[in-house]
Each structure stands twice: as C-alpha cells, then as structure tokens.
Protein backbone atom coordinates (compact mmCIF):
# COMPACT_ATOMS: atom_id res chain seq x y z
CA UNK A 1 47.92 203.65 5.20
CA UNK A 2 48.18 204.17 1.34
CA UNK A 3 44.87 203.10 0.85
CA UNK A 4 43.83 205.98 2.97
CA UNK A 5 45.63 208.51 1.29
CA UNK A 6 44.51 207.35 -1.83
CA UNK A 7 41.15 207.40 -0.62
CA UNK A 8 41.53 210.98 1.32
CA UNK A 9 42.91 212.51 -2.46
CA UNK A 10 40.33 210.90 -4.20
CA UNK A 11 37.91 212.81 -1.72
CA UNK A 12 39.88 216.26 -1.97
CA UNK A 13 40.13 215.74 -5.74
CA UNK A 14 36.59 215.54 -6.46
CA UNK A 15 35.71 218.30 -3.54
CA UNK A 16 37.89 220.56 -5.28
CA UNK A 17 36.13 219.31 -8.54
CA UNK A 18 32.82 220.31 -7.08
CA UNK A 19 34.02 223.71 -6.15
CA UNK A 20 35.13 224.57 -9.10
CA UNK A 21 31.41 223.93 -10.41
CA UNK A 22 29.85 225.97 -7.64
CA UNK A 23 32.20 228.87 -8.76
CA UNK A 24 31.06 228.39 -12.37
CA UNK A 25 27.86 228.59 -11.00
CA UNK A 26 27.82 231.36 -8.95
CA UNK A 27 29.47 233.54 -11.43
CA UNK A 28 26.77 233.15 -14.23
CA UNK A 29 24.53 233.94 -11.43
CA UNK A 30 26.54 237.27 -10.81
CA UNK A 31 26.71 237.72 -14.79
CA UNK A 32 23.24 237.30 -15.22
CA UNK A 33 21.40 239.02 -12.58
CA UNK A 34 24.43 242.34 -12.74
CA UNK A 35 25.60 242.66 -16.20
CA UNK A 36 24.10 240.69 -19.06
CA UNK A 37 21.34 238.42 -20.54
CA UNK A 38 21.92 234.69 -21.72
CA UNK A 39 21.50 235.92 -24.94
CA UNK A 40 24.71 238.39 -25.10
CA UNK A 41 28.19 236.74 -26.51
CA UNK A 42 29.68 237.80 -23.21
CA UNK A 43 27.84 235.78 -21.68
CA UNK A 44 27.78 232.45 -23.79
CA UNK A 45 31.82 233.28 -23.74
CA UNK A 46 32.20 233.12 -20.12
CA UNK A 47 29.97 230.28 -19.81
CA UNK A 48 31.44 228.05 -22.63
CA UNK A 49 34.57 229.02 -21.75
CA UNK A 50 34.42 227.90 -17.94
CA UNK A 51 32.71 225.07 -19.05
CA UNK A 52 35.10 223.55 -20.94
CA UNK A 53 37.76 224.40 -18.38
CA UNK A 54 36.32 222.46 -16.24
CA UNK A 55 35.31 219.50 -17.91
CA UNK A 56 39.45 219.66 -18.83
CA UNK A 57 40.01 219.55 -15.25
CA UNK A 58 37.55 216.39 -14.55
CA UNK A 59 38.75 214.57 -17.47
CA UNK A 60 42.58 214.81 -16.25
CA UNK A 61 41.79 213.93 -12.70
CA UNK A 62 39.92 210.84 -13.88
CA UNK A 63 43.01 210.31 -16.11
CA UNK A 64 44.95 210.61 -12.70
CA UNK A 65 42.45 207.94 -11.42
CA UNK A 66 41.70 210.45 -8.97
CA UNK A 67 37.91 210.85 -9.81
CA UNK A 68 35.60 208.08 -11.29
CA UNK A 69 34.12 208.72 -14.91
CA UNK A 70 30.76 208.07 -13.80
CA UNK A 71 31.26 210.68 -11.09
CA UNK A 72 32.88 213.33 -13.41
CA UNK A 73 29.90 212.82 -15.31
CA UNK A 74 27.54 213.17 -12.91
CA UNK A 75 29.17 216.55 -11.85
CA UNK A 76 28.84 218.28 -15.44
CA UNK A 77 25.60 217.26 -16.31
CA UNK A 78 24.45 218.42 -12.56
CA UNK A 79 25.70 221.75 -13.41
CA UNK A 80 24.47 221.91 -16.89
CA UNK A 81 20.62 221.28 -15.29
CA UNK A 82 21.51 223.74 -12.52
CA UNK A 83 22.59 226.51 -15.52
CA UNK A 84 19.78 225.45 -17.61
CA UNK A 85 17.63 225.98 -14.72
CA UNK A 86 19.03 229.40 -14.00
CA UNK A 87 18.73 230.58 -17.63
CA UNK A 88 15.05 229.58 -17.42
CA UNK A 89 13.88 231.18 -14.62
CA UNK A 90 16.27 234.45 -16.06
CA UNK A 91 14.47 234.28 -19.68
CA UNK A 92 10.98 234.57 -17.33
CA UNK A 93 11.52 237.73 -15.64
C-alpha cells in the first residue's frame, strides 16, 4: 500500500511537472503570436523568468525524491527544443 502511494505521487508529481511546462509553453505561444517578438526584453523576461521557475520546481521535487533527475532533465530540455522550435518558425514569418 505505501509503495503505491509512493508510486501514485511520484506520477502526480511529475504530471503536475509536465503541466507546468505546457503552460510555459503555451504562454510564449500567446506572447509571441499577440504581443511581441523573441527579440523584445518582455519577452526574453517572461521566458527566462518561467524558465527558471520551473526548473526550481523540478529540482525540489527530485530533492523530494518525487521525480527522477534523468526525468527532470528530460522535461526541460524537451521544452527548450519545443521553444526553440517555436522561435524558429516565429523568426520565419
């Protein structure tokens, strides 16, 4: 039984994790095709500042033991592709 609920907040933990990186996501999305261009300081601000929120909140839930390294990892540099992406395909237009 406490196997499974370590298991099910390990699950929730990184879910919630993941979220949080779709949000980032979808925001510079918003920001970028509504209000600015990758090269304004708003922008950069919002992104480097959500950014680093988040790898704060990654780095204490693997302190927590509640998310792997490796996984947290995986998570930021997925997002940083999927941004980079984004800002490519913006820069294009």
């Amino acid at each position: 039984m406490a196997s499974e609920m370590k298991i099910d907040h390990r699950e929730k933990a990184y879910q919630l994790l993941k979220a949080d990186a779709e949000k980032i996501l979808k925001l510079i999305k918003v920001q970028m095709d509504n209000l600015t261009m990758p090269q304004c300081p708003l922008y950069e601000e919002v992104l480097d500042t959500q950014m680093f929120g988040l790898s704060r909140e990654i780095e204490f839930a693997v302190r927590l033991g509640l998310v792997d390294g490796t996984d947290g990892k995986t998570l930021m540099d997925s997002l940083e592709r999927e941004l980079s992406a984004l800002h490519e395909a913006s820069t294009k237009k």
